[in-house]
Protein backbone atom coordinates (compact mmCIF):
# COMPACT_ATOMS: atom_id res chain seq x y z
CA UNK A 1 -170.94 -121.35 -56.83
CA UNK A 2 -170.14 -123.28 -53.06
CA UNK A 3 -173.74 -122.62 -52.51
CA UNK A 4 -175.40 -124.15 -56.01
CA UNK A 5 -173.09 -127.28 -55.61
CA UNK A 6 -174.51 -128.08 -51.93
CA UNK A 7 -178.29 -127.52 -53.51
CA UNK A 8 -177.15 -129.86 -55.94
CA UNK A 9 -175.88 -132.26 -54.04
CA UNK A 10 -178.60 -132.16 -51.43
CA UNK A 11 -180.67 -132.89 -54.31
CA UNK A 12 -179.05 -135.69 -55.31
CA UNK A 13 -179.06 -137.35 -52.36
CA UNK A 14 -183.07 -136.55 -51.54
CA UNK A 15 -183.58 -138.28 -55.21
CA UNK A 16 -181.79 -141.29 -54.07
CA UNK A 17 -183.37 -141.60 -50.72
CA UNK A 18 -186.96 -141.44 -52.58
CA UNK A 19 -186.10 -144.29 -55.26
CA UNK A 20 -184.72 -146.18 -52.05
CA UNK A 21 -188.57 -145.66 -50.58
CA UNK A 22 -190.53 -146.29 -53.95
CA UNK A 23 -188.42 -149.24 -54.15
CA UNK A 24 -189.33 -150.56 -50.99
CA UNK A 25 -192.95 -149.92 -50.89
CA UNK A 26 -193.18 -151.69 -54.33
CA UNK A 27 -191.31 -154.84 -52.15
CA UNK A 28 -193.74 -154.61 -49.40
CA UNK A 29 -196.81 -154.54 -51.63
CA UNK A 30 -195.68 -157.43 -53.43
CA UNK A 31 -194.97 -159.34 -50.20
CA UNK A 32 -198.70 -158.03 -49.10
CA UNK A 33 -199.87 -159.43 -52.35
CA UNK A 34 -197.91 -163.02 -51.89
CA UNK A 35 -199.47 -163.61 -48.35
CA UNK A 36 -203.36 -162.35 -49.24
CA UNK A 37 -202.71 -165.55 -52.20
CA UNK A 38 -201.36 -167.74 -49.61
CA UNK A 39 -204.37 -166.53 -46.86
CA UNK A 40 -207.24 -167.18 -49.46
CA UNK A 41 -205.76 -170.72 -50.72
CA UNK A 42 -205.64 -171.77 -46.65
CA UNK A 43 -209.31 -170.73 -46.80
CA UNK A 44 -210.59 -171.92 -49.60
């Protein structure tokens, strides 16, 4: 039982860690995506 709790937990806590990462990939793409704008109106 001790062991099938810890898997659990460790689970847990890997599932948070990857929503933390998806999370802030989809933050840094959407900066990426704010400065390209910005960039191409300074060109144009």
């Amino acid at each position: 039982m001790k062991l099938k709790t810890l898997l659990v937990k460790r689970l847990k806590k890997s599932l948070k860690l990857k929503t933390l990462f998806c999370k802030k990939l989809k933050r840094i793409r959407k900066i990426k995506a704010l400065l390209a704008k910005k960039i191409k109106r300074l060109k144009d």
